[in-house]
C-alpha atoms as a PDB file:
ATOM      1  CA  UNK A   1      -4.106 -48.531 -37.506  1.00  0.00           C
ATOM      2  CA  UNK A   2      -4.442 -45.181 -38.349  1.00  0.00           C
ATOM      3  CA  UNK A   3      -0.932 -43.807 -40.240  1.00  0.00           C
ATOM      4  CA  UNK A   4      -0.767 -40.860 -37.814  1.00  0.00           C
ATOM      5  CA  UNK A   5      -0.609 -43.291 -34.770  1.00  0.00           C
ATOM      6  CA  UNK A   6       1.662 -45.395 -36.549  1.00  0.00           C
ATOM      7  CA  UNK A   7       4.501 -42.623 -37.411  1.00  0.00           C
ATOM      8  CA  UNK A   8       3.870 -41.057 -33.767  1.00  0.00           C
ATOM      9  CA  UNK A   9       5.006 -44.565 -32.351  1.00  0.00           C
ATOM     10  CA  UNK A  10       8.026 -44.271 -35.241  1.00  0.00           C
ATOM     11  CA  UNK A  11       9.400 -41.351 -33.738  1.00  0.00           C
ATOM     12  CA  UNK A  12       8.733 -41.656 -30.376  1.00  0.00           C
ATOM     13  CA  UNK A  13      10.875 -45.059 -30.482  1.00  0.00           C
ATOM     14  CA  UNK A  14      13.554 -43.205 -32.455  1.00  0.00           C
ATOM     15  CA  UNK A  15      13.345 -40.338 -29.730  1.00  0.00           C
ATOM     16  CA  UNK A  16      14.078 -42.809 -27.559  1.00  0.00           C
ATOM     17  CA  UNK A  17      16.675 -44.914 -29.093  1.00  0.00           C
ATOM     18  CA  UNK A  18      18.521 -41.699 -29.537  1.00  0.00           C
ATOM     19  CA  UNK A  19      17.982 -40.398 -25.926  1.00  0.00           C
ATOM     20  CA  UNK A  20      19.820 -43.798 -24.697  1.00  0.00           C
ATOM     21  CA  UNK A  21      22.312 -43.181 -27.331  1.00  0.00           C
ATOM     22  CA  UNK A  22      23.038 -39.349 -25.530  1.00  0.00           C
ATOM     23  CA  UNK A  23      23.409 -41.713 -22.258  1.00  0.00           C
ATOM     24  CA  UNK A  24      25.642 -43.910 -23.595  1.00  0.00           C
ATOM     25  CA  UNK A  25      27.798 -41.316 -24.932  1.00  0.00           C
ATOM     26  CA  UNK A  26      27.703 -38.599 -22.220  1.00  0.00           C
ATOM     27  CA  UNK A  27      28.921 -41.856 -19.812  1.00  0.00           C
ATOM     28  CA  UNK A  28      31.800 -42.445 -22.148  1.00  0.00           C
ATOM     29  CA  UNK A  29      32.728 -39.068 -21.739  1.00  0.00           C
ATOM     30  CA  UNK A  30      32.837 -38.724 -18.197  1.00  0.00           C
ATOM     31  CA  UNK A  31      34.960 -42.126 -18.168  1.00  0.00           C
ATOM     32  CA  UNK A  32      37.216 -40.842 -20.267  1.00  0.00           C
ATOM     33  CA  UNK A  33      37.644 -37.364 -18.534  1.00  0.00           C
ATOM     34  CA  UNK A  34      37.958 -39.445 -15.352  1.00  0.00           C
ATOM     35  CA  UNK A  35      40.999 -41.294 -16.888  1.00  0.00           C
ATOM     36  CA  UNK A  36      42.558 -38.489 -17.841  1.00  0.00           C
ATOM     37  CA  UNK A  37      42.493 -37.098 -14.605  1.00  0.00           C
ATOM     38  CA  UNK A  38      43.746 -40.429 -13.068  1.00  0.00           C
ATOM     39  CA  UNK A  39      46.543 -39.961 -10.522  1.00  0.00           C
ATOM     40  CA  UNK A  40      46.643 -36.128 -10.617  1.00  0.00           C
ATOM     41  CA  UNK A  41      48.082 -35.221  -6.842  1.00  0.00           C
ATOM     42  CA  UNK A  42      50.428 -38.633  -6.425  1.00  0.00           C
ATOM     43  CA  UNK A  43      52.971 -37.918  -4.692  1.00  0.00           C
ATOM     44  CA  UNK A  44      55.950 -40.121  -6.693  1.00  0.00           C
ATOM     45  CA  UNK A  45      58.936 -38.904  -3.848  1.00  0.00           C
ATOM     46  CA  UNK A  46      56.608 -39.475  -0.983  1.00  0.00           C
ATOM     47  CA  UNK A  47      57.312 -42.127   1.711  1.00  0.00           C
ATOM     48  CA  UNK A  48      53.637 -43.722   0.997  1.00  0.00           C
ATOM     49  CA  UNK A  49      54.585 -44.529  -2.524  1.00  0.00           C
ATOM     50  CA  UNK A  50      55.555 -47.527  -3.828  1.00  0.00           C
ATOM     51  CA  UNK A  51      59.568 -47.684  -4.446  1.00  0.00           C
ATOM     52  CA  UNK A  52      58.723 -48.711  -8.042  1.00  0.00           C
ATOM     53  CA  UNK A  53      57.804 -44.905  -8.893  1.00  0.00           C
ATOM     54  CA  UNK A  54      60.841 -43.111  -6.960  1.00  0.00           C
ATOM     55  CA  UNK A  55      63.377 -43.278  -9.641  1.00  0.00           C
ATOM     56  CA  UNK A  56      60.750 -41.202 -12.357  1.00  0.00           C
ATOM     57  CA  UNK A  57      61.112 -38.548 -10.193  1.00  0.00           C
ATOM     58  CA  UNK A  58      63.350 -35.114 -10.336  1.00  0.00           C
ATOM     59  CA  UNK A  59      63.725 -34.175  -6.797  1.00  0.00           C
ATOM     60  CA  UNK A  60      64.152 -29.877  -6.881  1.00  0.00           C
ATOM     61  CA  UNK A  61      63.151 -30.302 -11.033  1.00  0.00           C
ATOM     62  CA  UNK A  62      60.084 -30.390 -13.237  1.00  0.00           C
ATOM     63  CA  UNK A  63      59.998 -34.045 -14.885  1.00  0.00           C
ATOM     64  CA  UNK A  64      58.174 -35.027 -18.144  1.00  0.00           C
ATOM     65  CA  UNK A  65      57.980 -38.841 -18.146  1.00  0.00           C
ATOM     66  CA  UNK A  66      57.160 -40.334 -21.700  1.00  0.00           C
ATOM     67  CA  UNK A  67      55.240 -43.325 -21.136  1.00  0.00           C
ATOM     68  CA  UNK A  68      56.332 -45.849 -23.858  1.00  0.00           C
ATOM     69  CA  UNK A  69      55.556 -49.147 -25.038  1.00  0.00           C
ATOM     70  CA  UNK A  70      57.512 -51.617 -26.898  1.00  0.00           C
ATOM     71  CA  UNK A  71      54.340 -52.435 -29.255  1.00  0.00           C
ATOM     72  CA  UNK A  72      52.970 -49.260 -30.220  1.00  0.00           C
ATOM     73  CA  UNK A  73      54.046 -47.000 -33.260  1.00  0.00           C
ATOM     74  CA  UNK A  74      52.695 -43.716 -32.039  1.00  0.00           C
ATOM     75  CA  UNK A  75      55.089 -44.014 -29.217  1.00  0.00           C
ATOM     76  CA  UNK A  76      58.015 -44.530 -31.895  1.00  0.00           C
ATOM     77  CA  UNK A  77      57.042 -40.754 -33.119  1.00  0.00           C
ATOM     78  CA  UNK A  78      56.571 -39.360 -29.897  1.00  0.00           C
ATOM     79  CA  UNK A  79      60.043 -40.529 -29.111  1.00  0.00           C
ATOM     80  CA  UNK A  80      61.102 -38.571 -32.142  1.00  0.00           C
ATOM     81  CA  UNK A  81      59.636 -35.644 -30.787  1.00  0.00           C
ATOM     82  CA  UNK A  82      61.444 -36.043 -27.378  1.00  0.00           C
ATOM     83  CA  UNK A  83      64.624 -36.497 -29.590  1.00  0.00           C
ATOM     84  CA  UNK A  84      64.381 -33.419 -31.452  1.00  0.00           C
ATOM     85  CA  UNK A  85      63.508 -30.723 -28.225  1.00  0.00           C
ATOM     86  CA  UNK A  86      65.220 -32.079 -25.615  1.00  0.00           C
ATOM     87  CA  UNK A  87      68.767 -30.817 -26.954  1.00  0.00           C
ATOM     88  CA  UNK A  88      67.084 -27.101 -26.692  1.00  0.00           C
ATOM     89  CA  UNK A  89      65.647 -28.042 -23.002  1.00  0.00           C
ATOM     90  CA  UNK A  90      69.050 -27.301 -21.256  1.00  0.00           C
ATOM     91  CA  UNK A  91      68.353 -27.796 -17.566  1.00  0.00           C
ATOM     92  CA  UNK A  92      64.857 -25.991 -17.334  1.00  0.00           C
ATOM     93  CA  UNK A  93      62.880 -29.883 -17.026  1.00  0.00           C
ATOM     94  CA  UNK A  94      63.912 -33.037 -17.044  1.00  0.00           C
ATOM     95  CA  UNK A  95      62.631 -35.291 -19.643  1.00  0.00           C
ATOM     96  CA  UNK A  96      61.987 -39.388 -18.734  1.00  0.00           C
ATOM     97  CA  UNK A  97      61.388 -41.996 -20.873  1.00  0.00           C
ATOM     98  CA  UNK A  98      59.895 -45.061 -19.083  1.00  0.00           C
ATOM     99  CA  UNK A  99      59.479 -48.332 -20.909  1.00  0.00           C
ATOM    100  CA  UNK A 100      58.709 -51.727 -20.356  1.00  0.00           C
ATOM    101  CA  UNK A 101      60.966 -53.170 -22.565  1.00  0.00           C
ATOM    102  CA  UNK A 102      64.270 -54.264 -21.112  1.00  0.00           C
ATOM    103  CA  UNK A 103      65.927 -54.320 -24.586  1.00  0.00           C
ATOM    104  CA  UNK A 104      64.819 -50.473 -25.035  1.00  0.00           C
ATOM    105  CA  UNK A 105      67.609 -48.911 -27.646  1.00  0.00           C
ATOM    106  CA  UNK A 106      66.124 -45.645 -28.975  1.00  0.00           C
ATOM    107  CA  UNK A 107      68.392 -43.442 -29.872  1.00  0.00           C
ATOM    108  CA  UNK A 108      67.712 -40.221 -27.636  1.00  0.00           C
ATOM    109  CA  UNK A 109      69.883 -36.886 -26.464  1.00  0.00           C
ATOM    110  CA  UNK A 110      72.222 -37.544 -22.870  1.00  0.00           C
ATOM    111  CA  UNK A 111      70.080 -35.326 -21.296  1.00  0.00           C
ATOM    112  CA  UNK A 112      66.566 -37.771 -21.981  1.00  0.00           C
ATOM    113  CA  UNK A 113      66.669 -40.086 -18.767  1.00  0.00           C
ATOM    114  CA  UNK A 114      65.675 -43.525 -19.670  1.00  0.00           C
ATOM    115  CA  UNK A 115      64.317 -45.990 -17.242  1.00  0.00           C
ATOM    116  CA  UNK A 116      64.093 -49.202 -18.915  1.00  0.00           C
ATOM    117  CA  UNK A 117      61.692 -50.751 -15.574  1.00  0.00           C
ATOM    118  CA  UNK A 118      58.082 -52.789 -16.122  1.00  0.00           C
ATOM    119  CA  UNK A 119      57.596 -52.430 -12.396  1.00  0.00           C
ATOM    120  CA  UNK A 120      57.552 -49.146 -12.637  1.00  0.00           C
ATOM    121  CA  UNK A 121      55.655 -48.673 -15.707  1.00  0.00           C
ATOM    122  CA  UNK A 122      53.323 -50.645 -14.572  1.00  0.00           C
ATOM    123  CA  UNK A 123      52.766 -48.786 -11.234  1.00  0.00           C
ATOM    124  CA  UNK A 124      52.750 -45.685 -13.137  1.00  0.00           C
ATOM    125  CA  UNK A 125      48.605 -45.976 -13.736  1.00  0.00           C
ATOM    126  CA  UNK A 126      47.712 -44.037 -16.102  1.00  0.00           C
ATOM    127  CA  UNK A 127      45.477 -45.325 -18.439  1.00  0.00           C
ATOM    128  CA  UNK A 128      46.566 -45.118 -22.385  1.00  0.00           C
ATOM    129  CA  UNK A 129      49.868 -45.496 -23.688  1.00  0.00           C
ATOM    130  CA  UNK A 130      51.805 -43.312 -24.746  1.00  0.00           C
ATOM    131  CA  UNK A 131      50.988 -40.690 -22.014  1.00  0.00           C
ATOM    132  CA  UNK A 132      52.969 -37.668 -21.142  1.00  0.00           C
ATOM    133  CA  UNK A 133      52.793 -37.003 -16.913  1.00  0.00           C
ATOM    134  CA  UNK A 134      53.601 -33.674 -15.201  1.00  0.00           C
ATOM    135  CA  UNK A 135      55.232 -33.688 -12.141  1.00  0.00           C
ATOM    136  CA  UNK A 136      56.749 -30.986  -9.778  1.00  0.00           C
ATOM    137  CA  UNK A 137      59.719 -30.152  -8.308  1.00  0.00           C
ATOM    138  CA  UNK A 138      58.256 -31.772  -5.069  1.00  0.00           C
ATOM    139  CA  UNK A 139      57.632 -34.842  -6.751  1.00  0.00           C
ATOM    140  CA  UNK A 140      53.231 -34.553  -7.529  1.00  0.00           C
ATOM    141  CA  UNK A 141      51.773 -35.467 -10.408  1.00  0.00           C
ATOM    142  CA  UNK A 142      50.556 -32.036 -11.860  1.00  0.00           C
ATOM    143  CA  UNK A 143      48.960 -33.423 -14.852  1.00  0.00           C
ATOM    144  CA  UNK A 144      48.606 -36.464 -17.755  1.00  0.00           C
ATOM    145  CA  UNK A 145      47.294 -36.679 -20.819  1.00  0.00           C
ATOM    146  CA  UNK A 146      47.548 -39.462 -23.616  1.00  0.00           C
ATOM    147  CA  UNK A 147      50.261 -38.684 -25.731  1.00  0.00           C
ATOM    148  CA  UNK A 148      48.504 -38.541 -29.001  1.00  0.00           C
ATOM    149  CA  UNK A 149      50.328 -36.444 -31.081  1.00  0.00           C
ATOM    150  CA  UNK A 150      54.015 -34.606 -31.200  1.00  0.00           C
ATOM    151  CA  UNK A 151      52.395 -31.494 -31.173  1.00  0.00           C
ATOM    152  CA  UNK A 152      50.507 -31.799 -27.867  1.00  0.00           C
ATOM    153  CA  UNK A 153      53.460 -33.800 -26.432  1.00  0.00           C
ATOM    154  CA  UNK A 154      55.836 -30.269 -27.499  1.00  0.00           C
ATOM    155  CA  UNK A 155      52.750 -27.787 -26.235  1.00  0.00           C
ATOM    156  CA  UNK A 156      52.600 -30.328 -22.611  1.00  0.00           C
ATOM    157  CA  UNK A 157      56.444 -29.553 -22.717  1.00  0.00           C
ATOM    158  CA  UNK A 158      56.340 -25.663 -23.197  1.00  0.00           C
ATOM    159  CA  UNK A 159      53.544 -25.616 -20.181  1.00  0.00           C
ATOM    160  CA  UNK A 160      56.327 -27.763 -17.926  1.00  0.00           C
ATOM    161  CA  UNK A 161      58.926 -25.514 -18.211  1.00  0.00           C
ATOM    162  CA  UNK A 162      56.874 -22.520 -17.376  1.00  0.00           C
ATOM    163  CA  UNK A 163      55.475 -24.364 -14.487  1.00  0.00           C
ATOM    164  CA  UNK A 164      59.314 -24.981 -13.592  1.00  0.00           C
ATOM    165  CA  UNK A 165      60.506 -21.325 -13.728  1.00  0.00           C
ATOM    166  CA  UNK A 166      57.115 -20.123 -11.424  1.00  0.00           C
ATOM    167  CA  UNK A 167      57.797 -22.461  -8.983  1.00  0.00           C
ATOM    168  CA  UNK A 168      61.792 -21.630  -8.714  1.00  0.00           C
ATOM    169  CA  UNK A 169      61.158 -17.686  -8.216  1.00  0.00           C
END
């Protein structure tokens, strides 16, 4: 075989290997922008949802709902970040914690609402844990987003409450 052939075949199967690696990739992407996308538009105070999702819900106030899990030490520093801004919140959102463990003890400010409920954290379906969700005053899920960092968790905060005073003028 002729060594021009031979690297021509070379490249053209590495051309290919790396145009089904693109695939691969672009696919994870999309499943992973669809996730984070996942239950945008619920209605949590509406009569078709489930009872188990009612109590997250501010009726006539933003809401921030932490979602938490007993097992996971990211969410033990998010928590710290809801610790340290909800004393400076006042009454401009409402900020929820919702685990699924019964024995939840955190230490957090009065005004953090805690709902200590697996039924409900499980019907809240969002995909990653910790997540922060966004919902209105009316009760829809405005937006969620994992809850990586304390950082994006205070910057998803800052957007609430201007989202809160918009929709109250």
């Amino acid at each position: 075989m002729d060594p021009v052939v031979g690297i021509i075949i070379l490249l053209t199967v590495f051309v290919l290997l790396l145009f089904a690696a693109g695939a691969g990739l672009y696919r994870r992407v999309r499943e992973l922008e669809l996730a984070v996308y996942q239950g945008i538009g619920q209605n949590l105070v509406g009569t078709n949802t489930a009872n188990a999702l009612q109590p997250l819900a501010t009726k006539g106030k933003t809401t921030v709902i932490v979602k938490v899990n007993r097992r996971c030490p990211v969410c033990d520093d998010l928590l710290g970040g809801v610790a340290r801004i909800a004393p400076g919140l006042g009454n401009s959102i409402q900020l929820t914690v919702l685990s699924d463990d019964p024995q939840f003890g955190k230490p957090l400010p009065e005004n953090v609402r805690v709902v200590k409920d697996a039924d409900a954290w499980r019907a809240l379906t969002v995909p990653y844990v910790p997540a922060v969700v966004v919902v209105s005053a009316d009760g829809v899920v405005l937006h969620t987003e994992p809850g990586g960092s304390v950082e994006s968790f205070e910057a998803t905060v800052e957007r609430a409450a201007t989202i809160g005073k918009e929709t109250v003028r």
